[in-house]
C-alpha atoms as a PDB file:
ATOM      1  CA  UNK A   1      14.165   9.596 -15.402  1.00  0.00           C
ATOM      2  CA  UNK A   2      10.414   9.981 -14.470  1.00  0.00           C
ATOM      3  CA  UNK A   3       9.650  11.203 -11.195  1.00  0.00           C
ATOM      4  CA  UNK A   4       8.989   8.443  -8.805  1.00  0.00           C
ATOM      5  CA  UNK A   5       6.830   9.395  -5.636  1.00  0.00           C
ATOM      6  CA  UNK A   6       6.244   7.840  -2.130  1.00  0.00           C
ATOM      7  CA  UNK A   7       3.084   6.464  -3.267  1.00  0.00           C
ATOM      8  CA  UNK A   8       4.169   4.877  -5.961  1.00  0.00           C
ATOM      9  CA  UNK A   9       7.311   3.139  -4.054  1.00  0.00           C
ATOM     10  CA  UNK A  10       4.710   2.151  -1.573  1.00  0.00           C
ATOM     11  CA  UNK A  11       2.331   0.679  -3.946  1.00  0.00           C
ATOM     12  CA  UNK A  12       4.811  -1.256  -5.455  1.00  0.00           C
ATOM     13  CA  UNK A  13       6.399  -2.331  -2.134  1.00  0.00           C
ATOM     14  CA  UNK A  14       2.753  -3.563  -1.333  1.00  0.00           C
ATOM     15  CA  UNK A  15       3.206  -5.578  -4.474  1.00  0.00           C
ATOM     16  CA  UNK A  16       6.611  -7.363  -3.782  1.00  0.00           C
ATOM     17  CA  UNK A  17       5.305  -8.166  -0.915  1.00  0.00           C
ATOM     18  CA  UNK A  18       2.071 -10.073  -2.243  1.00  0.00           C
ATOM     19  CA  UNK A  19       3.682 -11.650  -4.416  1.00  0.00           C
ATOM     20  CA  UNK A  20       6.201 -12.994  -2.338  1.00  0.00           C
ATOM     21  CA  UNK A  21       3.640 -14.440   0.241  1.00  0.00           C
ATOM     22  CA  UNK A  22       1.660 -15.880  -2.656  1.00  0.00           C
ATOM     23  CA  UNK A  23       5.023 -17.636  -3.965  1.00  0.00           C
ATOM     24  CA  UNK A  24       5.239 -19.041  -0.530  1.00  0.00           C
ATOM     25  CA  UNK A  25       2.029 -20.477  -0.278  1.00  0.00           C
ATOM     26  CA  UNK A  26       1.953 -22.003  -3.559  1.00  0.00           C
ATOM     27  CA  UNK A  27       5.859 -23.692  -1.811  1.00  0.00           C
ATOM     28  CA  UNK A  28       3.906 -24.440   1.028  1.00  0.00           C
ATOM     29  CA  UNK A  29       1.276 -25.880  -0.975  1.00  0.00           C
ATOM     30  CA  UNK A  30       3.249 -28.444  -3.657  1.00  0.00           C
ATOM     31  CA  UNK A  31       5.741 -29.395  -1.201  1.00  0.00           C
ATOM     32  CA  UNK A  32       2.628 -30.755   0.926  1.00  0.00           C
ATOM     33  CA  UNK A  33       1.042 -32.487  -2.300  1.00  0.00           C
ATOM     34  CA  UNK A  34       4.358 -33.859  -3.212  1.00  0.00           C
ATOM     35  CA  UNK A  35       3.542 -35.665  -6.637  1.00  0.00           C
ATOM     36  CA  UNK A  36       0.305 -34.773  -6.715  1.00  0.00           C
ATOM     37  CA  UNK A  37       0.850 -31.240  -7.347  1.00  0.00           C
ATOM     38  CA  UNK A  38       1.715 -32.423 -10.972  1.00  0.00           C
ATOM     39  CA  UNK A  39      -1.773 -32.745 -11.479  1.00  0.00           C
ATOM     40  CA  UNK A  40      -2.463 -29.399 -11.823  1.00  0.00           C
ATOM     41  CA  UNK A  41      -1.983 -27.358 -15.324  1.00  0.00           C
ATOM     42  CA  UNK A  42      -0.334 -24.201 -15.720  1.00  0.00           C
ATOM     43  CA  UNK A  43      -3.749 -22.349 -15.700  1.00  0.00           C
ATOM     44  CA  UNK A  44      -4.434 -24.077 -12.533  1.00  0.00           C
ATOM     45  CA  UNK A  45      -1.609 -22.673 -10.878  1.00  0.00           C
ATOM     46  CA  UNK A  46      -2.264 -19.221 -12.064  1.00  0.00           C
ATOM     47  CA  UNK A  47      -5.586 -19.262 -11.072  1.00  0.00           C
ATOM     48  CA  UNK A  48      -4.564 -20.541  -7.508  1.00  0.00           C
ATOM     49  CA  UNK A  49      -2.103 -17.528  -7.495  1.00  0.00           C
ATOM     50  CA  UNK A  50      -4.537 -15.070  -8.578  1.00  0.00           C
ATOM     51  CA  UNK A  51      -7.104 -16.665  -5.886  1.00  0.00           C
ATOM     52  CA  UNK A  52      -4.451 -16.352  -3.203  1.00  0.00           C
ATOM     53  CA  UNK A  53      -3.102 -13.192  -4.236  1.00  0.00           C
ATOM     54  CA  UNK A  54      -6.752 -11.638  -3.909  1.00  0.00           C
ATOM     55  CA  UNK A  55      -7.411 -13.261  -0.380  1.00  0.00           C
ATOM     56  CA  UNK A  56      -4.081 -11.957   0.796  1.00  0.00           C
ATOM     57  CA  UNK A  57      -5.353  -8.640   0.045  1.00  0.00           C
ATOM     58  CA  UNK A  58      -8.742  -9.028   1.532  1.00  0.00           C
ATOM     59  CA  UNK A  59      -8.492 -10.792   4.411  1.00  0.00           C
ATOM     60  CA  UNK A  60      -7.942  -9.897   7.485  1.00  0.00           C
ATOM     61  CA  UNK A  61      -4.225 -10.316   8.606  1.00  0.00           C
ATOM     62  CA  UNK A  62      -5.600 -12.557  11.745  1.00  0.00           C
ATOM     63  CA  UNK A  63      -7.872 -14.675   9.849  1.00  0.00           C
ATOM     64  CA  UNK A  64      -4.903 -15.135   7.250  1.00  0.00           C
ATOM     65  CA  UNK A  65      -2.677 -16.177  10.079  1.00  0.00           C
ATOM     66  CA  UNK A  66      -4.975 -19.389  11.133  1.00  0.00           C
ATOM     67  CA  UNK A  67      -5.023 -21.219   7.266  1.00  0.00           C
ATOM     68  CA  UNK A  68      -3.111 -23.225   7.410  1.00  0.00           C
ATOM     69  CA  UNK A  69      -2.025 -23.571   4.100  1.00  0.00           C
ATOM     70  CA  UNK A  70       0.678 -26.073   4.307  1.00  0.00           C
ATOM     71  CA  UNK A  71      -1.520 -29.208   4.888  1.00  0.00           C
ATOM     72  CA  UNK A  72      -4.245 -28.125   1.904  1.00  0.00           C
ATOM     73  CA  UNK A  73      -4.626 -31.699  -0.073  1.00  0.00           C
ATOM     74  CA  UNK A  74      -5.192 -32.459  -3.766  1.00  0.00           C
ATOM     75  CA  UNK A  75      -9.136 -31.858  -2.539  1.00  0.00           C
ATOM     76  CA  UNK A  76      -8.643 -28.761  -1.224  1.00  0.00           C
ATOM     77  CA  UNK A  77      -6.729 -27.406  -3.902  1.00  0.00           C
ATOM     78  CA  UNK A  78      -9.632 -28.591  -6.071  1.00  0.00           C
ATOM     79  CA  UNK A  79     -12.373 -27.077  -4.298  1.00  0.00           C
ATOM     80  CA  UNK A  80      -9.960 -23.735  -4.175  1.00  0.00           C
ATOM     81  CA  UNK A  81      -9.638 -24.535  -8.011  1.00  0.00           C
ATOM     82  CA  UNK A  82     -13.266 -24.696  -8.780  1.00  0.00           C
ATOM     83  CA  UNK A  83     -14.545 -21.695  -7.012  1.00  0.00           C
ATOM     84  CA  UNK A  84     -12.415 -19.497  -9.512  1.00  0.00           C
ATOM     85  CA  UNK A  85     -13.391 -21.899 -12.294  1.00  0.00           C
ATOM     86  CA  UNK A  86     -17.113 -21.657 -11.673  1.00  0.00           C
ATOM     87  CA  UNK A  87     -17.167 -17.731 -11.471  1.00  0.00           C
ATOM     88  CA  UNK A  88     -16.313 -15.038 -13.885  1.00  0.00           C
ATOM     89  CA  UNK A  89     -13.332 -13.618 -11.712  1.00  0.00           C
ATOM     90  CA  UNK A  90     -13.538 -10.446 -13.583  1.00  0.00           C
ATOM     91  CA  UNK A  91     -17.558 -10.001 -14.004  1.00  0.00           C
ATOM     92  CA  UNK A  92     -18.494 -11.924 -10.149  1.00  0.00           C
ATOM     93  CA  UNK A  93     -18.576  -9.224  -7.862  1.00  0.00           C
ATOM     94  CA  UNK A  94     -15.455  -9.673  -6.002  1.00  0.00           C
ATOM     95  CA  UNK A  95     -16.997  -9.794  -2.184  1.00  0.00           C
ATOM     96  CA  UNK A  96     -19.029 -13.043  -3.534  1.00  0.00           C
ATOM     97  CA  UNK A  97     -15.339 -14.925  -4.720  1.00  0.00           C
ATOM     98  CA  UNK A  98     -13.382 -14.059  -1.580  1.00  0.00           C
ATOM     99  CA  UNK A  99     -16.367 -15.308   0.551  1.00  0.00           C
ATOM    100  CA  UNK A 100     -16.471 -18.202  -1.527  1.00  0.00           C
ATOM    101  CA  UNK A 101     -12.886 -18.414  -1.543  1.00  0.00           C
ATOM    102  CA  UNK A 102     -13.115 -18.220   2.820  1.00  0.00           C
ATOM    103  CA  UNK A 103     -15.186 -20.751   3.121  1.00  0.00           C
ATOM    104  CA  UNK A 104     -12.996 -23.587   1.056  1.00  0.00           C
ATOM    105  CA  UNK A 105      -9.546 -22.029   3.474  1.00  0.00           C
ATOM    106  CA  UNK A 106     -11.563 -22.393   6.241  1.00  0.00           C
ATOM    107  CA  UNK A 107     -12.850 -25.636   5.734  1.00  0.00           C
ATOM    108  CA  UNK A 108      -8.664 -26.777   5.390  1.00  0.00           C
ATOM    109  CA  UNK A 109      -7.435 -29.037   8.441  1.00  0.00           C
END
């Protein structure tokens, strides 16, 4: 069996963790849009999880605290949606999608 250090337990235990508050999110999220949620593809919801995933890393913890994700509508999913449709998430510098990214979560009611 391979040795398995500290860091590497705690890197991965910083992974569980993101995903886990990405999967409840994206609950959060289609339980608010009900039906609507339907709308969205596949890709769509792997981009929002990718999106989410990214902001849960680079945000700070206080500013995540105050989105509140569990009224987003079908509008605000779509703005969320188009941000990471609009830029190359792996050739936009990644400071210029999160900001992007803040402004749509902040703009949620």
């Amino acid at each position: 069996m391979p040795d398995i250090t500290k860091t590497d337990i705690g890197r991965r235990m910083y992974q569980l963790h993101k995903e886990k508050n990405v999967e409840r999110i994206i609950e959060m999220m289609r339980q608010n849009l009900g039906a609507d949620w339907k709308s969205f593809s596949d890709q769509d919801i792997h981009m929002l999880e990718r999106l989410i995933g990214d902001a849960w890393v680079g945000f700070d913890k206080n500013l995540w605290e105050k989105i509140p994700f569990a009224r987003m509508t079908k509008d605000d999913v779509s703005h969320l949606l188009a941000v990471g449709k609009f830029m190359d998430m792996d050739k936009t510098p990644r400071t210029q999608v999160m900001e992007d990214v803040r402004n749509v979560l902040l703009a949620v009611r």
